[in-house]
C-alpha atoms as a PDB file:
ATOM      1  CA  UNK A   1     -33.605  35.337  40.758  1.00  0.00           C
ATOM      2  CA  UNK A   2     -33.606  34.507  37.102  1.00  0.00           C
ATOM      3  CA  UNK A   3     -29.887  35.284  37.125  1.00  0.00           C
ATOM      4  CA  UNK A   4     -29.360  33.131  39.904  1.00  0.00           C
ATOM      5  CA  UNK A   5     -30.961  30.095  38.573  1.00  0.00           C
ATOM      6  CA  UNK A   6     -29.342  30.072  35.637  1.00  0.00           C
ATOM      7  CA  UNK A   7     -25.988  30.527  37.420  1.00  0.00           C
ATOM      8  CA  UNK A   8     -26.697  26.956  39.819  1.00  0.00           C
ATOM      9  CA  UNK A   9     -27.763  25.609  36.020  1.00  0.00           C
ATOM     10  CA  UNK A  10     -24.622  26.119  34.399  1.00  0.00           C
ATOM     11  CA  UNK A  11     -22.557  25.060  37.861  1.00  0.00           C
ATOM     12  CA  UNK A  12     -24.184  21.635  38.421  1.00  0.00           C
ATOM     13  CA  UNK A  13     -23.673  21.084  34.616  1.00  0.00           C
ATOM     14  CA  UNK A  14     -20.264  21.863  34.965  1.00  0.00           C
ATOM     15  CA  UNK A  15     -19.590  20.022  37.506  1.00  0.00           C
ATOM     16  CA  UNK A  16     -21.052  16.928  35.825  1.00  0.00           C
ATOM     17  CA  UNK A  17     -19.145  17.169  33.308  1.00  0.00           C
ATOM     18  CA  UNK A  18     -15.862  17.201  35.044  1.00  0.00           C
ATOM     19  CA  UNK A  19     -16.707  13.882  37.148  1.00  0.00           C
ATOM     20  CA  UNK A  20     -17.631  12.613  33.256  1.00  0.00           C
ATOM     21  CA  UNK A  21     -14.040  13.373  32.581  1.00  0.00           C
ATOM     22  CA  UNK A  22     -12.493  12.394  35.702  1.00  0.00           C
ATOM     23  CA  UNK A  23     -14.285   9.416  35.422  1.00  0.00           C
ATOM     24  CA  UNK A  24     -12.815   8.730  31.719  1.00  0.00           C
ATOM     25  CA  UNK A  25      -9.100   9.249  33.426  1.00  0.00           C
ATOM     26  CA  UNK A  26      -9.678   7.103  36.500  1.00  0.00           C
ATOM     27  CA  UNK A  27     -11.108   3.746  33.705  1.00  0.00           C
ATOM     28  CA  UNK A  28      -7.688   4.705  31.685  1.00  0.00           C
ATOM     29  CA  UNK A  29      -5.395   5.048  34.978  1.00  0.00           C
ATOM     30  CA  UNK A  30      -6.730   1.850  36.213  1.00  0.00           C
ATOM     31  CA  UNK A  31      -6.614  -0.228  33.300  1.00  0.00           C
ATOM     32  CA  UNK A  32      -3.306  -3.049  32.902  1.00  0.00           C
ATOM     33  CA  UNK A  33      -0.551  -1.182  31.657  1.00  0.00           C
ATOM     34  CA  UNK A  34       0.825  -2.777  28.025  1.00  0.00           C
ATOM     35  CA  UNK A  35       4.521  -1.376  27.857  1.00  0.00           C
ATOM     36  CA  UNK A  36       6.591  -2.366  24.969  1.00  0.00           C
ATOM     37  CA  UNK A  37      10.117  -2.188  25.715  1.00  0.00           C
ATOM     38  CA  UNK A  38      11.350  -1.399  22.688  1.00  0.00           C
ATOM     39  CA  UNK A  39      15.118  -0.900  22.768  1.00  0.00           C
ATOM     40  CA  UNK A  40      15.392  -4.811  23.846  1.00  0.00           C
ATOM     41  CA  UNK A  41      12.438  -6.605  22.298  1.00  0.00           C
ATOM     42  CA  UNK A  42      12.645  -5.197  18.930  1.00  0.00           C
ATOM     43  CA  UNK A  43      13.658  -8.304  17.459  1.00  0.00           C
ATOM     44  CA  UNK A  44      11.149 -10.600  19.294  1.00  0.00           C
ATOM     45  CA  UNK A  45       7.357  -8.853  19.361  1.00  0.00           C
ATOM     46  CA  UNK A  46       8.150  -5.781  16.545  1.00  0.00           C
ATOM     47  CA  UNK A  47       6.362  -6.896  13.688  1.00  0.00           C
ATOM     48  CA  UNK A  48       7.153  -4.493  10.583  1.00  0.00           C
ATOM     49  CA  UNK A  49       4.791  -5.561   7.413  1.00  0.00           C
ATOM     50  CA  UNK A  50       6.664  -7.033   4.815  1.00  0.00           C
ATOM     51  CA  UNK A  51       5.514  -3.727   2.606  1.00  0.00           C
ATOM     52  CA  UNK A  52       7.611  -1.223   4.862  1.00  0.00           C
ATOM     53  CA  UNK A  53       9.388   0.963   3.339  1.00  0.00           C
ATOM     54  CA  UNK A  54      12.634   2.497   5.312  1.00  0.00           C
ATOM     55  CA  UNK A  55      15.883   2.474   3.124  1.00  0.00           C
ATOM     56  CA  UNK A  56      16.619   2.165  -0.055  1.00  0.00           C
ATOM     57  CA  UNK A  57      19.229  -0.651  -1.084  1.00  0.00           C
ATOM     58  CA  UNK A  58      21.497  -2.169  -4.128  1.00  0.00           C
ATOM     59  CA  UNK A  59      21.090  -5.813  -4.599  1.00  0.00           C
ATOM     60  CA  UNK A  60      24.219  -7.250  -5.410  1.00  0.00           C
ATOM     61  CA  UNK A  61      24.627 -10.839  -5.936  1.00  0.00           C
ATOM     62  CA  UNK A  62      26.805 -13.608  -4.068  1.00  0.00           C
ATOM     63  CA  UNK A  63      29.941 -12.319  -6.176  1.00  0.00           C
ATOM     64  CA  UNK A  64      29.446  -8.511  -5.833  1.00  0.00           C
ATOM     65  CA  UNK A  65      27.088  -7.776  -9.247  1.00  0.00           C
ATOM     66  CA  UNK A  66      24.525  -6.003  -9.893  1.00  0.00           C
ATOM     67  CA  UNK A  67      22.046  -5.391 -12.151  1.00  0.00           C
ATOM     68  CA  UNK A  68      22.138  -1.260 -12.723  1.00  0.00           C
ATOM     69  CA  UNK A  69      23.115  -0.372 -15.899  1.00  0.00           C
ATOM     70  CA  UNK A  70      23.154   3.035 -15.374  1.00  0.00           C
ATOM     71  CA  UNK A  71      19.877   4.720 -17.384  1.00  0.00           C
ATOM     72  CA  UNK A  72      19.290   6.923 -14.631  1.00  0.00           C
ATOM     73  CA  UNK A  73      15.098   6.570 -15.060  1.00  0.00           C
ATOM     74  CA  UNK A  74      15.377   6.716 -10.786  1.00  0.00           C
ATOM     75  CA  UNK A  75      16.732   9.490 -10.270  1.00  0.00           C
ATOM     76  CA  UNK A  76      14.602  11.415 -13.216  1.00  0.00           C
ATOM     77  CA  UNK A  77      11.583   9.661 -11.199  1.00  0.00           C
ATOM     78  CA  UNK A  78      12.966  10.728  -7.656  1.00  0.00           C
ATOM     79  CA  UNK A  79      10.441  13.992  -6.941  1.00  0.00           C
ATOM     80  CA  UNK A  80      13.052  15.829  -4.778  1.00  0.00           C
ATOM     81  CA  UNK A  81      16.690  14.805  -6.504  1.00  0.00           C
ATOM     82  CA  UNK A  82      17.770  12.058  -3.261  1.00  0.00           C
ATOM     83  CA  UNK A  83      19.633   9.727  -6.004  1.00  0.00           C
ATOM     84  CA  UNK A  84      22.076  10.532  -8.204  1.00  0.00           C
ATOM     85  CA  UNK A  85      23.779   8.342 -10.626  1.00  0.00           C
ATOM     86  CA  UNK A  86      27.366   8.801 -12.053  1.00  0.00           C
ATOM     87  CA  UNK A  87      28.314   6.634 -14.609  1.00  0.00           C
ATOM     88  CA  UNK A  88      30.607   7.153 -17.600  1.00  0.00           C
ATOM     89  CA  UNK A  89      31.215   5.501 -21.315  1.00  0.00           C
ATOM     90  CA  UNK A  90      33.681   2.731 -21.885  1.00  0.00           C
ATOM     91  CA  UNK A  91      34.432   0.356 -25.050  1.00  0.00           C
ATOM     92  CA  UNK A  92      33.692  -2.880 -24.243  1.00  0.00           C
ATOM     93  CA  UNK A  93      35.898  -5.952 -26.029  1.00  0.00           C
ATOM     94  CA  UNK A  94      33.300  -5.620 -29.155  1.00  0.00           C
ATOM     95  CA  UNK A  95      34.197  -2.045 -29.861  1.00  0.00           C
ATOM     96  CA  UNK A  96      30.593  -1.045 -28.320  1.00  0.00           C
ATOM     97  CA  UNK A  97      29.961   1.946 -25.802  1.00  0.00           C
ATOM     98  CA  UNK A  98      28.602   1.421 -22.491  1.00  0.00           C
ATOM     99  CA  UNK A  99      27.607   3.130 -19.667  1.00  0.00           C
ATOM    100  CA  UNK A 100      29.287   1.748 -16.757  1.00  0.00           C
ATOM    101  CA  UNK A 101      28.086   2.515 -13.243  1.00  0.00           C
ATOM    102  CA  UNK A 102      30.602   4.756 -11.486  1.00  0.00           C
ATOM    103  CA  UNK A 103      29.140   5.473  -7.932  1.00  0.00           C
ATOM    104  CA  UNK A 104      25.106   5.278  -6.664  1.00  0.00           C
ATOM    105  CA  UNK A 105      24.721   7.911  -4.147  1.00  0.00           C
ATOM    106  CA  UNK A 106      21.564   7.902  -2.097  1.00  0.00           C
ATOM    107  CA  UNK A 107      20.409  10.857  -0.059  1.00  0.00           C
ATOM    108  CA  UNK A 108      18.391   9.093   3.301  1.00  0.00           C
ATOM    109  CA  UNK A 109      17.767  12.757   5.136  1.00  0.00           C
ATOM    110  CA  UNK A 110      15.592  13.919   2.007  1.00  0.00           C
ATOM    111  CA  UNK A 111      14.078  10.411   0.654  1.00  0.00           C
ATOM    112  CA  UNK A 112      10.238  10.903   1.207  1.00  0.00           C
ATOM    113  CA  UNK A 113       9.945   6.793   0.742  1.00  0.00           C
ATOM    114  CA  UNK A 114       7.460   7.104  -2.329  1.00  0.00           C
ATOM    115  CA  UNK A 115       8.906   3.808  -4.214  1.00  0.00           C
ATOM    116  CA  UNK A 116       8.644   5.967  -7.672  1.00  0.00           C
ATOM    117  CA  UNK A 117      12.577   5.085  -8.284  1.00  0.00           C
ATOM    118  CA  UNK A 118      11.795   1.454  -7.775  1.00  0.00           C
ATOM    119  CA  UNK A 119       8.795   1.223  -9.806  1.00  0.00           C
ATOM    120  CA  UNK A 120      10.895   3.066 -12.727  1.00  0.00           C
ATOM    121  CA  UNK A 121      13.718   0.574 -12.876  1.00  0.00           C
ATOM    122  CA  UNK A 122      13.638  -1.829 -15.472  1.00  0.00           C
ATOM    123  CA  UNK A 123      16.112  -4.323 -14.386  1.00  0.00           C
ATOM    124  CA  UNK A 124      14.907  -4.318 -10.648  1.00  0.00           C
ATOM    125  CA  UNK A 125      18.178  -3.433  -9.424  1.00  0.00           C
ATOM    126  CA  UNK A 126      17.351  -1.323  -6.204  1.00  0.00           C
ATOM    127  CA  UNK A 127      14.624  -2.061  -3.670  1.00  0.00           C
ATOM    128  CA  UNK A 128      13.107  -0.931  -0.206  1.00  0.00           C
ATOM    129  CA  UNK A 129      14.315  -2.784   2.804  1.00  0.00           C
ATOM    130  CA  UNK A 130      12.100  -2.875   6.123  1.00  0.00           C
ATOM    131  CA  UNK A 131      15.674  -1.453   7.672  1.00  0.00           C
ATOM    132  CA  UNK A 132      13.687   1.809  10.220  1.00  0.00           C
ATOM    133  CA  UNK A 133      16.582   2.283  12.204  1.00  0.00           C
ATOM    134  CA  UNK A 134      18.116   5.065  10.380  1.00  0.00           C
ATOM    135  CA  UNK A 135      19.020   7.744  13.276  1.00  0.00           C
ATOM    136  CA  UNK A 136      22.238   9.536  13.164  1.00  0.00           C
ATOM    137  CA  UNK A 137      23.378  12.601  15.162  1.00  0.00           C
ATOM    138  CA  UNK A 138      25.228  13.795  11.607  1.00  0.00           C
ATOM    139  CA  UNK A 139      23.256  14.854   8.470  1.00  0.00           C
ATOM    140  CA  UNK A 140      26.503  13.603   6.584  1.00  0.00           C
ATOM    141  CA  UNK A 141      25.888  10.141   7.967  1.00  0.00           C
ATOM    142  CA  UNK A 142      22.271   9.858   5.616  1.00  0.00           C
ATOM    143  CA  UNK A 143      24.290  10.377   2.487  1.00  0.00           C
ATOM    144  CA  UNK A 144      25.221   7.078   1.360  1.00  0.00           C
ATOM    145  CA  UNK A 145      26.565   5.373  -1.565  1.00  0.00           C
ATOM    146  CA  UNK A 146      24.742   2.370  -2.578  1.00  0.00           C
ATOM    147  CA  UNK A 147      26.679   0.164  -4.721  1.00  0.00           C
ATOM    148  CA  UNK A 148      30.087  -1.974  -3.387  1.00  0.00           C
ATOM    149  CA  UNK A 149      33.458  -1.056  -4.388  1.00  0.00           C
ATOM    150  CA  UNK A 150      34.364  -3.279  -6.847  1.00  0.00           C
ATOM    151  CA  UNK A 151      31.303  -4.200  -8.039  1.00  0.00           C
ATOM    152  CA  UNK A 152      30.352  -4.869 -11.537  1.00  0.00           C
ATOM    153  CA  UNK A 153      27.277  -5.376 -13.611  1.00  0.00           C
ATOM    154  CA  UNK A 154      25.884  -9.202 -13.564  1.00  0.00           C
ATOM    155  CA  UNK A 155      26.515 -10.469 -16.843  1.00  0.00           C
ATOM    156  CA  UNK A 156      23.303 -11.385 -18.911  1.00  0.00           C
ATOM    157  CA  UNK A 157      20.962 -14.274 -18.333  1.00  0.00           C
ATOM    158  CA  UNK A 158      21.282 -16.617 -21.538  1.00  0.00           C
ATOM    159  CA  UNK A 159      17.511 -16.437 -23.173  1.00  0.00           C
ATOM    160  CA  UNK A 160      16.338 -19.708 -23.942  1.00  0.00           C
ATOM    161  CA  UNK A 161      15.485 -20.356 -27.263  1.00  0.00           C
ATOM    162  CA  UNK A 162      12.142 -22.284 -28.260  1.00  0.00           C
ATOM    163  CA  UNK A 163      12.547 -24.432 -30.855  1.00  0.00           C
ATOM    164  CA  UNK A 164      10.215 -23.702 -33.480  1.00  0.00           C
ATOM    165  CA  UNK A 165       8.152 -26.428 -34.664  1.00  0.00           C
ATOM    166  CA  UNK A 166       7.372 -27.730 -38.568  1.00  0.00           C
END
């Protein structure tokens, strides 16, 4: 008998808790369905926060510069090698040598989106853009090169001078 007892225990028990659970599925079933339909309302209810970060970008001014000058402190920053800079030496008109940005190449596929090559730049010339759209049915596709063709480093901001006082 004890057997048997404990047997009708362990059933009724069971049994409550599956009409607990089928009770927690029928509330959820019920409830209003909130669908987002993303494909075609992306642009009207997706909010992204302003802090996203999805692709790395070049800013280039309003006549193609901008503002690498080729020190390569992002890539040495970049934990898995996604950037690599090119550059090479030239003379300018004063006789100096400079290196001259040659091509920006940007790996998307292996970018783990840890902002260490932005916070490394000293002349804030790439950033993060909230840009999360970045499927592609090639790998070869997530390899890009960041800077325009033709582009050219901004010339430098004149420094104003304070006029010291006597």
């Amino acid at each position: 008998m004890n057997s048997f007892t404990k047997y009708v225990k362990r059933y009724w028990r069971s049994t409550k808790s599956l009409w607990v659970g089928l009770r927690t599925s029928m509330k959820v079933f019920l409830r209003k369905k909130v669908t987002e339909e993303y494909p075609e309302n992306r642009h009207t209810t997706l909010h992204i926060p302003e802090r996203h970060r999805a692709m790395l970008e070049m800013v280039h001014e309003a006549d193609n510069h901008h503002h690498c000058i080729a020190c390569g402190l992002c890539q040495m920053a970049c934990p898995n090698g996604t950037i690599r800079v090119v550059s090479e030496m030239k003379e300018d008109a004063e006789g100096k040598k400079k290196r001259v940005l040659v091509r920006y190449e940007y790996d998307l596929g292996s970018c783990v989106f840890c902002q260490l090559c932005v916070n490394a730049c000293p002349h804030d010339a790439i950033r993060f853009t909230n840009e999360f759209e970045n499927a592609v049915f090639e790998r070869e596709k997530l390899h890009l090169v960041l800077n325009r063709e033709g582009s050219t480093l901004a010339p430098p901001a004149e420094k104003k001078t304070n006029p010291v006082k006597a």
